[in-house]
Protein backbone atom coordinates (compact mmCIF):
# COMPACT_ATOMS: atom_id res chain seq x y z
CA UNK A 1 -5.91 1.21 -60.01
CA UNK A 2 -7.20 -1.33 -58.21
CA UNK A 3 -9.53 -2.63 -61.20
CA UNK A 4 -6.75 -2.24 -63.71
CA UNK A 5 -4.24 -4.42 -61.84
CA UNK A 6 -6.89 -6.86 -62.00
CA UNK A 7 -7.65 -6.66 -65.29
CA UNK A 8 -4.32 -6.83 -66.38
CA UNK A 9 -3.82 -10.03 -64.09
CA UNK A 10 -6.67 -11.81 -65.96
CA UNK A 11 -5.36 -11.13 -69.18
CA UNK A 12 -2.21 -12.78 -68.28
CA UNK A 13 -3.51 -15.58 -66.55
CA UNK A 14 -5.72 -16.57 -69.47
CA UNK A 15 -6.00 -19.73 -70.80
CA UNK A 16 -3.84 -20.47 -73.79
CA UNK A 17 -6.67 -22.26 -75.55
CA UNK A 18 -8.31 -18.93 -75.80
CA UNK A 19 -5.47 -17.06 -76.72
CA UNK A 20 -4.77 -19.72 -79.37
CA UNK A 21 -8.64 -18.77 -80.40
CA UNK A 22 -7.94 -14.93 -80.58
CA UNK A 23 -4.86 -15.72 -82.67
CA UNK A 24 -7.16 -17.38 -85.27
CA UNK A 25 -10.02 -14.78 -85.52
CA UNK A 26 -7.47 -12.61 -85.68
CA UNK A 27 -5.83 -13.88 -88.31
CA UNK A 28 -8.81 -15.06 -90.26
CA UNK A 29 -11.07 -12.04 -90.47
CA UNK A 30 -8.87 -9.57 -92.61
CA UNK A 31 -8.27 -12.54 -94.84
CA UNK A 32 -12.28 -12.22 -95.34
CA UNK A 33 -12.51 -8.41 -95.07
CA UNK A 34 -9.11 -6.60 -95.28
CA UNK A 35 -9.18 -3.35 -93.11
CA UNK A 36 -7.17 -1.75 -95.53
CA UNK A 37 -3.88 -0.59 -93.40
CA UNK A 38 -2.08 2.08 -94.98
CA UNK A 39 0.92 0.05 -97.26
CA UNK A 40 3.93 2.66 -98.39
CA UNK A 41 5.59 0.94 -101.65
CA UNK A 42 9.63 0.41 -100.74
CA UNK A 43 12.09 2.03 -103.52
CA UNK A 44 12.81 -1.55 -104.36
CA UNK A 45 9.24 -2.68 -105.33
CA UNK A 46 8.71 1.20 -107.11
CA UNK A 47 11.35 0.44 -109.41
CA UNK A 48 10.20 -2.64 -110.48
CA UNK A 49 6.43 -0.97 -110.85
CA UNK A 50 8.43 1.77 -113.05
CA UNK A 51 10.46 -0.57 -115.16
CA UNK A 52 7.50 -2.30 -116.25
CA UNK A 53 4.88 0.83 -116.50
CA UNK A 54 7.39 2.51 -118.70
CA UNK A 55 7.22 -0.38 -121.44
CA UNK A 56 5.85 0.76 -124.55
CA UNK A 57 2.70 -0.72 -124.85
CA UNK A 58 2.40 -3.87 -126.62
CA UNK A 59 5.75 -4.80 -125.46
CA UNK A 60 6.92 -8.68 -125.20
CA UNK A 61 7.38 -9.70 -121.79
CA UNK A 62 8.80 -13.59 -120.87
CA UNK A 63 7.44 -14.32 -117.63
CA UNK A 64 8.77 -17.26 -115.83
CA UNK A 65 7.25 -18.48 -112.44
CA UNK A 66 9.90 -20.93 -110.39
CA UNK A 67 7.51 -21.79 -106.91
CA UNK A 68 4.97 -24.22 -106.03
CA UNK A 69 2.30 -24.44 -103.22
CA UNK A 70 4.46 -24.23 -100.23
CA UNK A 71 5.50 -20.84 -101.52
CA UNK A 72 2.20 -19.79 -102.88
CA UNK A 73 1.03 -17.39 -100.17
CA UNK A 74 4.22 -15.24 -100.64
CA UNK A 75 5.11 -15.38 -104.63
CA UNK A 76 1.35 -16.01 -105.91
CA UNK A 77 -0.37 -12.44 -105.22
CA UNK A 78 2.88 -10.64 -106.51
CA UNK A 79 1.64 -12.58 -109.60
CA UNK A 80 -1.70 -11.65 -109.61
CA UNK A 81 -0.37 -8.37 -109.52
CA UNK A 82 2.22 -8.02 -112.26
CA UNK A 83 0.14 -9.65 -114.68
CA UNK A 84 -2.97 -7.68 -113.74
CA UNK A 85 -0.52 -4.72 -114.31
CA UNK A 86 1.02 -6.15 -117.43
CA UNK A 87 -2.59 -6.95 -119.54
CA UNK A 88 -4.16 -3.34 -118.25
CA UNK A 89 -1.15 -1.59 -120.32
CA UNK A 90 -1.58 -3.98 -123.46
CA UNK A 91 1.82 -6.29 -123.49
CA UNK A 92 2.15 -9.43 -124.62
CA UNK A 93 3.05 -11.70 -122.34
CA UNK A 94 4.43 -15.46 -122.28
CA UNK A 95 4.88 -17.48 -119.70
CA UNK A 96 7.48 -19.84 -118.94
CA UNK A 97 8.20 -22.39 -116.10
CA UNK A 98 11.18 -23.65 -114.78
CA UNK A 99 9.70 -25.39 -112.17
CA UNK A 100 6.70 -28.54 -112.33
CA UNK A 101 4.80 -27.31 -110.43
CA UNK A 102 5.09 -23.47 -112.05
CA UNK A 103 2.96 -24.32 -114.70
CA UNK A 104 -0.31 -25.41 -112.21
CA UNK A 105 0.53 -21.99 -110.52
CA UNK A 106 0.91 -20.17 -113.92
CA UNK A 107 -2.41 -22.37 -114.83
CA UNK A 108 -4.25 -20.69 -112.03
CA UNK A 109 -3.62 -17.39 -112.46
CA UNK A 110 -3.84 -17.23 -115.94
CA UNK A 111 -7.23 -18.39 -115.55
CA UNK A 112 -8.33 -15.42 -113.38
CA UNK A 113 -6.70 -13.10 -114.50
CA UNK A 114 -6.19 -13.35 -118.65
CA UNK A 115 -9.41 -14.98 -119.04
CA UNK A 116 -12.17 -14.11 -116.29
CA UNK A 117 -10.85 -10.41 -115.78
CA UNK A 118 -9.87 -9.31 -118.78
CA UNK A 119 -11.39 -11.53 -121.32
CA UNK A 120 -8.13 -12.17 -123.34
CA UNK A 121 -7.40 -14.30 -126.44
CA UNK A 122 -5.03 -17.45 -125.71
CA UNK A 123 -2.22 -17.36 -128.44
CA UNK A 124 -2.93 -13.43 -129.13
CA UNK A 125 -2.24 -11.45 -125.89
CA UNK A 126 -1.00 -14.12 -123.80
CA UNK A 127 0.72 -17.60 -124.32
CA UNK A 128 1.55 -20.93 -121.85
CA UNK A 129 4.79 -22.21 -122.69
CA UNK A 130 4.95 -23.98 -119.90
CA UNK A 131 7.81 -26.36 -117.95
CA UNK A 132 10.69 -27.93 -119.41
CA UNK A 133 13.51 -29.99 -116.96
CA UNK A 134 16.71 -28.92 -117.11
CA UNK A 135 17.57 -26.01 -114.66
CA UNK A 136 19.86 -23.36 -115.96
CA UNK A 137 19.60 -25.43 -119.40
CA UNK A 138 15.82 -24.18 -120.16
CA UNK A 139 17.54 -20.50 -119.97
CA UNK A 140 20.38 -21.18 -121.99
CA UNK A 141 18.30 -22.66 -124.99
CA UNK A 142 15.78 -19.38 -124.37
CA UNK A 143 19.04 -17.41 -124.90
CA UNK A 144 19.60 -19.71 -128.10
CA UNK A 145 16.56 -20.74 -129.81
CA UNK A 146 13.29 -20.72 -128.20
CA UNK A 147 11.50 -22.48 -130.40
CA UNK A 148 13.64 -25.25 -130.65
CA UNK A 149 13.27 -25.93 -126.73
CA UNK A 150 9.37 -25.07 -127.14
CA UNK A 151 7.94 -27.10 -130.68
CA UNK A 152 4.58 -26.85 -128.76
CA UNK A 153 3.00 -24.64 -125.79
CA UNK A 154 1.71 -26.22 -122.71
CA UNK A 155 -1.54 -27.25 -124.50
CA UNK A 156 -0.20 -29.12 -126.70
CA UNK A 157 -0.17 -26.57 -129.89
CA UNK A 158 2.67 -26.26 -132.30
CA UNK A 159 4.34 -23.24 -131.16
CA UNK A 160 4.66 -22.26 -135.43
CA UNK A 161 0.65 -21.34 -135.52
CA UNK A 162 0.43 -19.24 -132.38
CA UNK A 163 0.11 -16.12 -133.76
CA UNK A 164 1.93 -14.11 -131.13
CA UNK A 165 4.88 -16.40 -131.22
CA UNK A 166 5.63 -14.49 -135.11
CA UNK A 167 8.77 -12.58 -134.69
CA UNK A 168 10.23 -14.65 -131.14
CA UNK A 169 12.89 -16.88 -131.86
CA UNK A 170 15.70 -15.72 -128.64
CA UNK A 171 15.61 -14.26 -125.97
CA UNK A 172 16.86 -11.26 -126.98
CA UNK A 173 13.43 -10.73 -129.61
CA UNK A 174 11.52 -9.82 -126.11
CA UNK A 175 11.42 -6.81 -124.50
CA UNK A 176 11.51 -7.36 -120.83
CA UNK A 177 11.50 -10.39 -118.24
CA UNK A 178 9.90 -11.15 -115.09
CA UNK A 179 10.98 -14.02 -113.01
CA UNK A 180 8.45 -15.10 -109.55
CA UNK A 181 11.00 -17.36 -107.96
CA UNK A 182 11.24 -19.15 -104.73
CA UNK A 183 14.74 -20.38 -105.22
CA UNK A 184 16.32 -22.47 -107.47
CA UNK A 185 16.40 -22.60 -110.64
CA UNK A 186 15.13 -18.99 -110.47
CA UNK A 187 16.18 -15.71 -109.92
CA UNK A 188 19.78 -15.42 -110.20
CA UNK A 189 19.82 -18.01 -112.94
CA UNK A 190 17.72 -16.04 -115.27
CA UNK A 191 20.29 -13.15 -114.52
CA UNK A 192 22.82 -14.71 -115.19
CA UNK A 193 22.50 -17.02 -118.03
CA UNK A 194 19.57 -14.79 -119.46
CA UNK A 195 19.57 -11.34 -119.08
CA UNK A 196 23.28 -10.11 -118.79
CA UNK A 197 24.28 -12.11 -122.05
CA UNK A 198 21.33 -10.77 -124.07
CA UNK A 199 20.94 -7.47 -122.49
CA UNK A 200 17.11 -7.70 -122.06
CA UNK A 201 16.12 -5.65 -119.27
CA UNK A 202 14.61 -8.17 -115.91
CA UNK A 203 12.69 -7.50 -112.68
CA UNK A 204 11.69 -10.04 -109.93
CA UNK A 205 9.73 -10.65 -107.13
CA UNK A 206 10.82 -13.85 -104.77
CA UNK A 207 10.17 -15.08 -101.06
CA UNK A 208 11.53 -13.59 -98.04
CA UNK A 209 14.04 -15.58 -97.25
CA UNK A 210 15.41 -14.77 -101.32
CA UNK A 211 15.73 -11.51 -101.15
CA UNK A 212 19.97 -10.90 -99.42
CA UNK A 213 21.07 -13.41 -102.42
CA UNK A 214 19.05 -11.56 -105.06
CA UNK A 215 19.64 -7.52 -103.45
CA UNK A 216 23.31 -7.50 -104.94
CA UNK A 217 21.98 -7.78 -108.34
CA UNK A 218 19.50 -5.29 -107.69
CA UNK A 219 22.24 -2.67 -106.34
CA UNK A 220 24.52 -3.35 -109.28
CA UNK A 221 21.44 -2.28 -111.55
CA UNK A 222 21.16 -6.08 -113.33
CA UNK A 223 18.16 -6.61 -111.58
CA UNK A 224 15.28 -3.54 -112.05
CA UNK A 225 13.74 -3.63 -108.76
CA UNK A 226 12.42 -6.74 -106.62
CA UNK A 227 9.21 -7.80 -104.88
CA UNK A 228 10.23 -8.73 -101.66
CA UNK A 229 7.85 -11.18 -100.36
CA UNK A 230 3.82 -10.94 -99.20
CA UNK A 231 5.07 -7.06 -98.76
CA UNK A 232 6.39 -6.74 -102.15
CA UNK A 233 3.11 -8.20 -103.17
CA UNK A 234 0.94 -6.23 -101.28
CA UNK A 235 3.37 -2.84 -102.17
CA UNK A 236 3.08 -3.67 -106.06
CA UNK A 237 -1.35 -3.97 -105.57
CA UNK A 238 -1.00 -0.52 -104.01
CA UNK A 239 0.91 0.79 -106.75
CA UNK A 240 -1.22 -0.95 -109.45
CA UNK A 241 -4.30 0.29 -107.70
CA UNK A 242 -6.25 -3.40 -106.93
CA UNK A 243 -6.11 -4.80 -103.71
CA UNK A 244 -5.35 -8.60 -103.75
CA UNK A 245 -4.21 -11.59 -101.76
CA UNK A 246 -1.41 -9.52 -100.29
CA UNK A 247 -3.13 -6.76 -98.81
CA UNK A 248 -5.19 -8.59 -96.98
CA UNK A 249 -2.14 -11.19 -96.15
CA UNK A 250 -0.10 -7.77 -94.95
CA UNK A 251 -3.66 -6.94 -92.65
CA UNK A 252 -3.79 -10.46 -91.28
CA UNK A 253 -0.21 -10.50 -90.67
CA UNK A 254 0.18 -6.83 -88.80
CA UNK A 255 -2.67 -7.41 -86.46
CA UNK A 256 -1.45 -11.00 -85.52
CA UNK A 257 1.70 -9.34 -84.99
CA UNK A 258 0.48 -6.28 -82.89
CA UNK A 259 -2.03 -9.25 -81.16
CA UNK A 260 1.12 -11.28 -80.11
CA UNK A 261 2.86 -8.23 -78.66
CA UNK A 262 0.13 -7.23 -76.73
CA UNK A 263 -0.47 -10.98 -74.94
CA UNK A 264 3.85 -10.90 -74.36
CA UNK A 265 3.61 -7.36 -72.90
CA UNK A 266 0.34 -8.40 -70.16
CA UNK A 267 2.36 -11.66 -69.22
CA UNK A 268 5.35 -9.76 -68.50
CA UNK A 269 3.14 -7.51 -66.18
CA UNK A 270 1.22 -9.78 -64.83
CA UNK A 271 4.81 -11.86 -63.92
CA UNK A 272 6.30 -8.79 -62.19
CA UNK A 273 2.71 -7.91 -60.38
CA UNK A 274 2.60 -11.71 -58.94
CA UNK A 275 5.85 -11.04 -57.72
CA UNK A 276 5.84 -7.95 -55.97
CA UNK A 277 2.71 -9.47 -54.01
CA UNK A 278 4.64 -12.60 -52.87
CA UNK A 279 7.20 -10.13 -51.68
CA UNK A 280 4.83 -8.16 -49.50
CA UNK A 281 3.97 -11.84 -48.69
């Protein structure tokens, strides 16, 4: 008992340079090899996995990504995700941005995903709008008349000769939407101004910190479902079957967590050991 008071004193005693150390490693090495904690997809996050798996294939999906770098580590693997889930079951998918810095996100995982894993053809499968200013504007001339808001794509060719553009003129000539928001314009906007008028089924994922304003539009049924965050993220991998950037986010993030507890719960001990001794004392 003796040995195990001790022990436990240590522990609490210990320098917080090395606990600041343990917090690191800790947080570090699942980032480099994910243990692979078991991950149980919400209803939420299931939904949105359903609404989209239950496309007919070589549907037309808008997908519009509203975050930048500050909000990469929570929207950008739920990204990964969708449109790794999106190109294995054949859709077509374009991407729009209502914020700057959307398009270098879009950019990126286009990149990785559309090109390096799955060897698509720009302008066939997949197309880069890209950003245009104006908010709740950008949806509202979607709604109208795409291509009047979007004469060329991000690159700079006339939207008129990209083949899959044949057929899209409104918002309503797609077949589904997906919005990766981290506030706004985003989420709500696209609901709003987008999908209600037209009727064009949506799903989202968002940050954390999103996901009270956006639930009520999930309950009411406007909303199919919603990625809730690095969990949402790592949820939707599980479902599609590839783990990404979230699951080993989710790993890093647990065992920090569980780390944390355990350095609170020997300080507390070692608090109420110290002073039962200076009692006695």
């Amino acid at each position: 008992m003796k040995k195990i008071t001790n022990f436990i004193l240590k522990i609490g005693d210990m320098d917080r340079r090395w606990i600041f150390i343990i917090i690191a490693l800790v947080v570090l090495l699942p980032l480099f090899f994910p243990i692979g904690l078991p991950i149980r997809p919400t209803d939420s996050t299931q939904t949105a996995y359903d609404a989209m798996d239950n496309l007919d294939p070589g549907s037309k999906v808008l997908f519009s990504c509203e975050y930048g770098p500050s909000t990469k580590p929570e929207v950008h693997p739920m990204v990964y995700a969708v449109l790794r889930h999106l190109f294995k079951n054949g859709h077509k998918v374009y991407i729009t941005c209502l914020w700057p810095d959307g398009q270098f996100m879009a950019e990126e995982a286009i990149e990785e995903i559309a090109e390096q894993e799955f060897n698509l053809t720009y302008g066939k499968d997949y197309v880069l709008l890209g950003f245009r200013p104006g908010n709740e504007a950008v949806v509202k001339g979607i709604v109208s008349n795409i291509r009047k808001l979007y004469s060329t794509d991000a690159r700079g060719t006339l939207t008129d000769k990209i083949p899959m553009m044949e057929g899209i003129n409104q918002l309503a000539d797609f077949d589904f939407i997906f919005t990766a928001s981290a506030g706004y314009p985003g989420t709500v906007e696209w609901v709003q101004y987008g999908a209600d008028p037209t009727g064009v089924p949506m799903s989202t994922g968002v940050t954390s910190i999103q996901v009270n304003e956006v639930m009520p539009y999930v309950q009411s049924g406007q909303v199919k479902g919603i990625l809730a965050g690095m969990p949402g993220a790592a949820e939707y991998e599980k479902l599609v079957g590839v783990p990404g950037i979230g699951t080993s986010g989710m790993d890093a993030q647990s065992i920090a967590h569980l780390v944390i507890v355990l350095f609170i719960i020997f300080g507390n001990v070692t608090f109420f050991i110290e002073r039962q001794r200076q009692k006695k004392y």
